[in-house]
C-alpha atoms as a PDB file:
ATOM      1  CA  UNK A   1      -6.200  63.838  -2.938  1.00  0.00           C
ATOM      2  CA  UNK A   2      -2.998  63.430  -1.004  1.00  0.00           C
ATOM      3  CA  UNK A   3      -1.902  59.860  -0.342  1.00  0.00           C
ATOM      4  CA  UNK A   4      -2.471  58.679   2.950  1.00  0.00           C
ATOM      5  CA  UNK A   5       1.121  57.014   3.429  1.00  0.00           C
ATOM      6  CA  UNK A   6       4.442  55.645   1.488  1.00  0.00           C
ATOM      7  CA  UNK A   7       4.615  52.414   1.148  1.00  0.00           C
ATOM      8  CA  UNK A   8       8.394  50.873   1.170  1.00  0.00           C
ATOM      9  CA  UNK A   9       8.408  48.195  -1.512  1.00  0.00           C
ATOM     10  CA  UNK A  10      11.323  46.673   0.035  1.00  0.00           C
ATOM     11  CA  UNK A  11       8.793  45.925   3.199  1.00  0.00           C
ATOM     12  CA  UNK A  12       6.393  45.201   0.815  1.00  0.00           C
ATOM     13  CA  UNK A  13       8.671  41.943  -0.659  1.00  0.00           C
ATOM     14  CA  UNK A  14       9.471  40.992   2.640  1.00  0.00           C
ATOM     15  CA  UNK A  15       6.106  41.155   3.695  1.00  0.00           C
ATOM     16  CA  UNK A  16       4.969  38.552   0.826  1.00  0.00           C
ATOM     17  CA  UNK A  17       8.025  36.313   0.842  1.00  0.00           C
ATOM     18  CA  UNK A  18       7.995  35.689   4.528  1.00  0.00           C
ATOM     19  CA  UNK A  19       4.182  35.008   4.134  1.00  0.00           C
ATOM     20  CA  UNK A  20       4.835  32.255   1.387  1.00  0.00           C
ATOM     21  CA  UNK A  21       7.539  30.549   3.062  1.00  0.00           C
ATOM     22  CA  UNK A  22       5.708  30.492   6.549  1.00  0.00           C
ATOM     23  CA  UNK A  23       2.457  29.125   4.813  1.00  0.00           C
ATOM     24  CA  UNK A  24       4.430  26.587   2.645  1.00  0.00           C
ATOM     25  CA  UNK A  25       6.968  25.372   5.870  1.00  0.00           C
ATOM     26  CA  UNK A  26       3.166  24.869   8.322  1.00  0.00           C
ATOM     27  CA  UNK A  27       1.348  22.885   5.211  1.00  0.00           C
ATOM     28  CA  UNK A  28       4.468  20.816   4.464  1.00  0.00           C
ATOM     29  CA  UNK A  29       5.088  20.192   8.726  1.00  0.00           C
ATOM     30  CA  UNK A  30       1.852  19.515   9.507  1.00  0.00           C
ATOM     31  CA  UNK A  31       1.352  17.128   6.324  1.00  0.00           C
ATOM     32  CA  UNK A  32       4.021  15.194   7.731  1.00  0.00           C
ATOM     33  CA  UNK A  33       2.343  14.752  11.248  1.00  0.00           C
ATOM     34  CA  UNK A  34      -0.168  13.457   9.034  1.00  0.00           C
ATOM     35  CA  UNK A  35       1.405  10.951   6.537  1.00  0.00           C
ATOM     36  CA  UNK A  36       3.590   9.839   9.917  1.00  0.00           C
ATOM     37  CA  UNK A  37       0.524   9.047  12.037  1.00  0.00           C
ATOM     38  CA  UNK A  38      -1.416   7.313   9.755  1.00  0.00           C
ATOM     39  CA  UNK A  39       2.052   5.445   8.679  1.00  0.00           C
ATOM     40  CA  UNK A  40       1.774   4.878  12.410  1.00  0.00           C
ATOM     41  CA  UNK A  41      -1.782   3.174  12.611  1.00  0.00           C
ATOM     42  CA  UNK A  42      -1.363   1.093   9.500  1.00  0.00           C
ATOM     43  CA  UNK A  43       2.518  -0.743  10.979  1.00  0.00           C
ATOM     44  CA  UNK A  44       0.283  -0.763  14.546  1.00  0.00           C
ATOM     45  CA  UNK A  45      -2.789  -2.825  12.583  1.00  0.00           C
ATOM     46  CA  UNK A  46      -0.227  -4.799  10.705  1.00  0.00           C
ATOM     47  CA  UNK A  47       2.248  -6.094  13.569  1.00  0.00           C
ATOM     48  CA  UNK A  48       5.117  -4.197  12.875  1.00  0.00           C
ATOM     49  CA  UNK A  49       5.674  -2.731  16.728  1.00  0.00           C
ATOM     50  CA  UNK A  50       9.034  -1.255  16.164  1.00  0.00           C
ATOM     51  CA  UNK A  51       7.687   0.298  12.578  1.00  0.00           C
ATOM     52  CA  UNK A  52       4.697   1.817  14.544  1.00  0.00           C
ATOM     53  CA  UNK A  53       6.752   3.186  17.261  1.00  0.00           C
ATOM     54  CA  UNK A  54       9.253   4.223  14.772  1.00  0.00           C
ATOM     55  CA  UNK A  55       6.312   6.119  12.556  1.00  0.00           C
ATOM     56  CA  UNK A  56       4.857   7.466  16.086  1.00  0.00           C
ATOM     57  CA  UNK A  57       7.824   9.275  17.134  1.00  0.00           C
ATOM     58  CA  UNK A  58       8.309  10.619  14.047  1.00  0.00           C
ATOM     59  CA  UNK A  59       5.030  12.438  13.602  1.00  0.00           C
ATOM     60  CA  UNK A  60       5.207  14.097  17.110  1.00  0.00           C
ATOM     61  CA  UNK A  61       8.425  15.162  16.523  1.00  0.00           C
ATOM     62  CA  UNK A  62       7.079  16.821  13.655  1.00  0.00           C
ATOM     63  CA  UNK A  63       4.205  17.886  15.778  1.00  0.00           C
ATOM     64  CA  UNK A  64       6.149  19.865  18.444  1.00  0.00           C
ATOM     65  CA  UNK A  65       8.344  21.765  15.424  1.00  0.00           C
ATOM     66  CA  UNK A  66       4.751  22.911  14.170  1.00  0.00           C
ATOM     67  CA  UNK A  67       3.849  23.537  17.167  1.00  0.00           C
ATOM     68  CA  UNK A  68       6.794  25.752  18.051  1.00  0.00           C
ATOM     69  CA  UNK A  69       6.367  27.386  14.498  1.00  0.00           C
ATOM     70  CA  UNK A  70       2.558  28.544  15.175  1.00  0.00           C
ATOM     71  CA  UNK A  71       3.789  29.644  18.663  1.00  0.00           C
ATOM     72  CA  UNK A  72       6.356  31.671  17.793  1.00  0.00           C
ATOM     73  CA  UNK A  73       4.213  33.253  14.731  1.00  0.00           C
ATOM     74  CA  UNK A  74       1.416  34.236  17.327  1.00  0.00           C
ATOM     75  CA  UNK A  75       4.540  35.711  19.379  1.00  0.00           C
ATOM     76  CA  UNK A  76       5.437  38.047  16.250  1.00  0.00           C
ATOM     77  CA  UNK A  77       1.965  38.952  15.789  1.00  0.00           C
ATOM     78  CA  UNK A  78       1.274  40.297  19.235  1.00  0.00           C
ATOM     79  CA  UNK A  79       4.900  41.769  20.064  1.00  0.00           C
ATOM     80  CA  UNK A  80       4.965  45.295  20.204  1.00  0.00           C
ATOM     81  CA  UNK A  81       8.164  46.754  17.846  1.00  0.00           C
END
């Protein structure tokens, strides 16, 4: 039986190692919008205004770089090459 295509391991590697960083770099970002907005609530429930807002800004910032990640990973997906 003839095989049905060649795979190029270099590709292959690039394939896999992109994969890992991109799934490492959205847990890690979006873990942050996380521990930031709860950070957020707790200085908000305990006084600290300038903490809160401090904490706040924080996790969207975070927010709109994971944001812009996922958006530009459904852009790679769906662009023709």
């Amino acid at each position: 039986m003839p095989p049905l295509g060649a795979v190029d391991a270099g590709q292959l590697f690039e394939v896999v190692w992109v994969s890992m960083v991109a799934g490492v770099a959205v847990t890690v970002l979006f873990s942050l919008v996380v521990l930031f907005g709860s950070r957020s609530a707790e200085a908000r429930r305990g006084g600290a205004a300038a903490a809160a807002m401090g904490y706040g800004v924080l996790a969207l910032a975070f927010m709109v770089v994971f944001c812009g990640l996922i958006a530009y990973g459904v852009h790679v997906m769906l662009s023709k090459s």
